[in-house]
Protein backbone atom coordinates (compact mmCIF):
# COMPACT_ATOMS: atom_id res chain seq x y z
CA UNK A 1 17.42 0.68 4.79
CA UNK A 2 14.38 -0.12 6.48
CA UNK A 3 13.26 -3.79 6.30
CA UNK A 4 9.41 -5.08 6.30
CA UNK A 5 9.42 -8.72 7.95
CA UNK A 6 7.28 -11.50 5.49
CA UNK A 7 4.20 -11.79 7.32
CA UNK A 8 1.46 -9.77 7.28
CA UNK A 9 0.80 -6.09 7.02
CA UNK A 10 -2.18 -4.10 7.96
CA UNK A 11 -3.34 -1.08 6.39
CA UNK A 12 -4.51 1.85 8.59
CA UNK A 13 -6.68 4.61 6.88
CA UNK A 14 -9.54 6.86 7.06
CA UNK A 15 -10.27 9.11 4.48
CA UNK A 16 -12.29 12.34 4.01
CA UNK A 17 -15.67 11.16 4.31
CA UNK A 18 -15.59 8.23 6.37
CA UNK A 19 -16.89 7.83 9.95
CA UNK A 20 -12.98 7.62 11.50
CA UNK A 21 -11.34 10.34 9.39
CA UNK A 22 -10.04 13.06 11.61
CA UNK A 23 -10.81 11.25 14.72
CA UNK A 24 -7.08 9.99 15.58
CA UNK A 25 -8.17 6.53 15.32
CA UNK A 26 -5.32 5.00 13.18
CA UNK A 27 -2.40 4.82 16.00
CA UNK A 28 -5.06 2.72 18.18
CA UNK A 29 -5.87 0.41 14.79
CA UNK A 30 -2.15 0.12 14.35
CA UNK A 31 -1.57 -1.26 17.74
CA UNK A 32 -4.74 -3.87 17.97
CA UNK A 33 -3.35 -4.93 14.81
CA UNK A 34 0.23 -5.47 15.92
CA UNK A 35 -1.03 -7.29 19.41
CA UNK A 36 -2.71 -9.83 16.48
CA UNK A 37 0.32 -10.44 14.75
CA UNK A 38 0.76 -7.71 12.11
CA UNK A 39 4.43 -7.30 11.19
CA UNK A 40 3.78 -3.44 9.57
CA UNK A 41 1.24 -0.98 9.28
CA UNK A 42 0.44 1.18 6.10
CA UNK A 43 -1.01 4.27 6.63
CA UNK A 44 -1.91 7.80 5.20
CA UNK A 45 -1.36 11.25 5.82
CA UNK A 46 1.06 12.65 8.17
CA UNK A 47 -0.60 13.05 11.11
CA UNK A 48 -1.41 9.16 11.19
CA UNK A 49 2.02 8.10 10.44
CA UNK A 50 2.81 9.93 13.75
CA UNK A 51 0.00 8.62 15.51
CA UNK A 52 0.46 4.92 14.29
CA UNK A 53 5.00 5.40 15.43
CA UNK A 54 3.82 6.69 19.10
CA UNK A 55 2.06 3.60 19.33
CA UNK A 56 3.76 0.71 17.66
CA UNK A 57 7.65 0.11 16.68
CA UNK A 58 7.04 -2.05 13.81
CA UNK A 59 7.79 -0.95 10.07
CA UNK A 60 5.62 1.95 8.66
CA UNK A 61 4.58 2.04 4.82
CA UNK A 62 3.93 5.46 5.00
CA UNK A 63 1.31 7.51 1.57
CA UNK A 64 -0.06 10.36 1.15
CA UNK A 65 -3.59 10.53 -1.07
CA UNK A 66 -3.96 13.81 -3.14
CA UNK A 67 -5.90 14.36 -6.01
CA UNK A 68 -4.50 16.47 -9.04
CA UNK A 69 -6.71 18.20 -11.66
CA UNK A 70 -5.88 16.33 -15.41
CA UNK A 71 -4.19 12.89 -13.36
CA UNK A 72 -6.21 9.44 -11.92
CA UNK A 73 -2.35 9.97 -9.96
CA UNK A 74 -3.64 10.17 -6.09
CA UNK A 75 -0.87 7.89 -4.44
CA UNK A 76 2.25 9.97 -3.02
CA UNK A 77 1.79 11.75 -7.01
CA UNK A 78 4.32 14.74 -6.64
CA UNK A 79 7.89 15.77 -5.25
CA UNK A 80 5.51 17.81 -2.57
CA UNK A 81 4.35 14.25 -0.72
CA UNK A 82 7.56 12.88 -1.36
CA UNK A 83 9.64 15.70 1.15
CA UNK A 84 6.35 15.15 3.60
CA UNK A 85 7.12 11.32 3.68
CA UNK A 86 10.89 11.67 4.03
CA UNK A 87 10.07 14.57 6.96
CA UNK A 88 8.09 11.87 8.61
CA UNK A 89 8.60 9.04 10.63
CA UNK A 90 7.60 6.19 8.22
CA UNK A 91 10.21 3.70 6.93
CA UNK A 92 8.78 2.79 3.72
CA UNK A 93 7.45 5.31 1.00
CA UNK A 94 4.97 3.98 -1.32
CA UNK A 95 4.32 5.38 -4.66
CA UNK A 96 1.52 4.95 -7.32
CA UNK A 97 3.73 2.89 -9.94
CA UNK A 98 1.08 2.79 -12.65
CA UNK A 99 1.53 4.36 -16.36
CA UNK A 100 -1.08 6.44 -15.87
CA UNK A 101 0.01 10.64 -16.96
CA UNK A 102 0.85 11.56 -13.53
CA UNK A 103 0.49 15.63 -12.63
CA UNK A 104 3.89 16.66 -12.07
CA UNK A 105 7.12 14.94 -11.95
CA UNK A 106 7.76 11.17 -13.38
CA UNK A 107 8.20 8.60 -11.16
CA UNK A 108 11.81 8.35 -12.57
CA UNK A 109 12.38 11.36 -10.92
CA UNK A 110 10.43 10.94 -7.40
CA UNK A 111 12.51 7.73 -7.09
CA UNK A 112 15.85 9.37 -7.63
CA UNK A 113 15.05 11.98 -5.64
CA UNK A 114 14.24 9.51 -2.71
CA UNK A 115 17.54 7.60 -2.94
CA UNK A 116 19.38 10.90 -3.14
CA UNK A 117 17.84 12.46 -0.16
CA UNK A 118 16.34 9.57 2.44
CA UNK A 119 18.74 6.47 1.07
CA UNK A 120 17.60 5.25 4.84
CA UNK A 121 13.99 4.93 3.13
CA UNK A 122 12.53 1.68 0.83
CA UNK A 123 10.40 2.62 -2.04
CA UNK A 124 7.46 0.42 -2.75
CA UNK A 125 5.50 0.22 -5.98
CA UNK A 126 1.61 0.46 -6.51
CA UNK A 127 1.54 -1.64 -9.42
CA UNK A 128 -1.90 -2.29 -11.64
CA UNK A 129 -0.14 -4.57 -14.45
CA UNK A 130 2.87 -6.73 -15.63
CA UNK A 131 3.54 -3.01 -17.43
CA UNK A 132 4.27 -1.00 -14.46
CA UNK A 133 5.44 -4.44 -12.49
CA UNK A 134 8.10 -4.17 -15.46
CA UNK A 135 8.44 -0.49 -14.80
CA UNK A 136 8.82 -0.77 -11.16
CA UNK A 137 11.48 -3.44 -11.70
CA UNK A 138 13.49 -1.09 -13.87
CA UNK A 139 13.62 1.39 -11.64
CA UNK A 140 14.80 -0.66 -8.97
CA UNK A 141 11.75 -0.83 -5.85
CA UNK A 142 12.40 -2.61 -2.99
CA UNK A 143 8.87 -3.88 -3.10
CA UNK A 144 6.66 -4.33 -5.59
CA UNK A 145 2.77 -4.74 -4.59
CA UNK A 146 -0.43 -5.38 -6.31
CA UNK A 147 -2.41 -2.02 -4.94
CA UNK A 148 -3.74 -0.82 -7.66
CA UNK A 149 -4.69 -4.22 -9.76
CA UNK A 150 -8.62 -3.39 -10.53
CA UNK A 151 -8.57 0.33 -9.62
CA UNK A 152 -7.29 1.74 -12.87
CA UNK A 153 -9.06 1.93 -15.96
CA UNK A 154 -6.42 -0.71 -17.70
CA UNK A 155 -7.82 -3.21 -14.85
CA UNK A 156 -11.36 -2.50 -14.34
CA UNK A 157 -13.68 -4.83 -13.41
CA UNK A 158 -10.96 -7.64 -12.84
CA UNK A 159 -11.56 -9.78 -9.33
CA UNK A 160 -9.42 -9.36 -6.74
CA UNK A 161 -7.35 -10.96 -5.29
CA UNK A 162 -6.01 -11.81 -8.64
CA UNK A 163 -3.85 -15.32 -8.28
CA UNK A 164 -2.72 -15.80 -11.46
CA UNK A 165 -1.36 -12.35 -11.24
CA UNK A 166 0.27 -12.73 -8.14
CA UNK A 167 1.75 -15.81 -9.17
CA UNK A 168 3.03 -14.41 -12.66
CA UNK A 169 4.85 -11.47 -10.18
CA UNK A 170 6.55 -13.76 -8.19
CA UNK A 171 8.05 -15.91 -11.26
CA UNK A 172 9.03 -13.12 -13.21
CA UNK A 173 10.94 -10.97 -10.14
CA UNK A 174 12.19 -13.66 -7.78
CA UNK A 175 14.64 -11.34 -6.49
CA UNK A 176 12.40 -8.49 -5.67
CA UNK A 177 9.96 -8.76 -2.79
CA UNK A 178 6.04 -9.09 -3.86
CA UNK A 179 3.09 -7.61 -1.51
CA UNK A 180 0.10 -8.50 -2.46
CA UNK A 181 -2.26 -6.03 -1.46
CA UNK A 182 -6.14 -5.63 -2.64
CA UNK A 183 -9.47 -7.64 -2.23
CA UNK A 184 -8.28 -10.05 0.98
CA UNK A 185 -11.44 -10.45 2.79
CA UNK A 186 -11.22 -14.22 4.09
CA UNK A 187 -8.87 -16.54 5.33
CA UNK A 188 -9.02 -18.54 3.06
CA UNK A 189 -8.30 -15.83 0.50
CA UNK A 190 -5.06 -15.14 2.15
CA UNK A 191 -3.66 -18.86 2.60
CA UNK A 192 -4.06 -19.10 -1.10
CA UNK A 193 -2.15 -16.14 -1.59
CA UNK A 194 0.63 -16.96 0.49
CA UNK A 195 0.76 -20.30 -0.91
CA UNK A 196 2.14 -18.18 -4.09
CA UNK A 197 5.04 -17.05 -2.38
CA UNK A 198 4.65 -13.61 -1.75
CA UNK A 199 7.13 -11.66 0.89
CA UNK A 200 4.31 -10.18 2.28
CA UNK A 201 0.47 -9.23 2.38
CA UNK A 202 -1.30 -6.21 2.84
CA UNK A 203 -5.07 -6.45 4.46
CA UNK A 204 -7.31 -2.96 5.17
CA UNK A 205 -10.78 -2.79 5.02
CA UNK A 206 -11.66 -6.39 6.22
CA UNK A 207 -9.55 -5.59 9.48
CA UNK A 208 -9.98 -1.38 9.41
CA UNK A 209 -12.86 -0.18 8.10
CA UNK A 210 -15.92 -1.29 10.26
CA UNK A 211 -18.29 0.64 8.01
CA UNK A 212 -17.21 -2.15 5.17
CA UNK A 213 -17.23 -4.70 6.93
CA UNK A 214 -20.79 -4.25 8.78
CA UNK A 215 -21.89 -3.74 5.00
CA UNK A 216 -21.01 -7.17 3.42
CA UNK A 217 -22.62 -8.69 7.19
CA UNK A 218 -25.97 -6.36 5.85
CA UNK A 219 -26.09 -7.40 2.59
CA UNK A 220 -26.77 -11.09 3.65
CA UNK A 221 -30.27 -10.20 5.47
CA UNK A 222 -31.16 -7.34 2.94
């Protein structure tokens, strides 16, 4: 089974309808970040996760975002992104863990189905909540991250990074490995975090998304 190292991870996207999508940007991103110390890259759709392997040789959470008609479900949310992840050359799989109605099959099932057919493969959990932390434990993910905390409609409107939260993860599943993922902007956002004793951090937009990051810079002078 694949292993992520503790240290820190950098998340690689560009979704439809931002200046990078489509542009093959992400394996270049990937390998910047892994010259600065990044110990993994996350990253979306296939064609990244093939971009981001030719370039680096560090671990690969691998996703895939697609949006269902009657589900908020958009992270890796059927059996159909599951095969594409296990086809591809990630390590990890990530899956949206929360309790939300997802469009297809349950993530019971999308979990079996990975240890059945890619046992090479970790499974991590988008969590929102100690409901689907619980959830995730149950089912037995190798990681469990904070992704989703403040991005479902059970956590709207909470700040991120959420300490107490983090903290709460890491006493209750001391033998599972916590990412905390979501809302890292500063350094010394991420010290405290660590301090918690998470495994591992995840970090996107204030590294990979230049559009972001030139906005917070604007919104001092406006």
């Amino acid at each position: 089974m694949a292993e992520l190292n503790r240290g820190l991870i950098v998340s690689c996207q560009a979704v439809k309808g931002e200046p990078l999508y489509g542009l093959n940007m992400m394996g270049h991103f990937a390998r910047a970040a892994v010259l600065g110390g990044a110990v993994g890259i996350r990253t979306g759709y296939i064609s990244d996760i093939k971009s981001v392997r030719s370039e680096v040789d560090v671990p690969i959470i691998g996703i895939i975002k697609q949006v269902y008609e009657g589900s908020d479900v958009y992270i890796t949310p059927t059996l159909e992104e599951v095969k594409a992840l296990i086809d591809s050359p990630c390590d990890v799989i990530a899956l949206d863990c929360t309790l939300r109605a997802r469009p297809k099959e349950t993530l019971e099932e999308l979990v079996k189905y990975i240890r059945a057919n890619a046992p090479s493969m970790a499974i991590m959990a988008d969590c929102d909540n100690l409901e689907s932390a619980a959830e995730a434990d149950r089912l037995g993910f190798d990681y469990i991250g904070t992704t989703m905390r403040g991005y479902t409609q059970a956590t709207k409107g909470m700040e991120i990074p959420d300490y107490d939260f983090i903290a709460r993860l890491v006493e209750l599943y001391p033998d599972r490995r916590i990412i905390a993922e979501g809302g890292i902007w500063e350094r010394g956002q991420l010290d405290k975090v660590w301090s918690l004793g998470v495994y591992a951090v995840v970090i996107g937009s204030a590294i990979t998304r230049p559009m972001d990051i030139t906005k917070r810079f604007a919104q001092v002078i406006k």
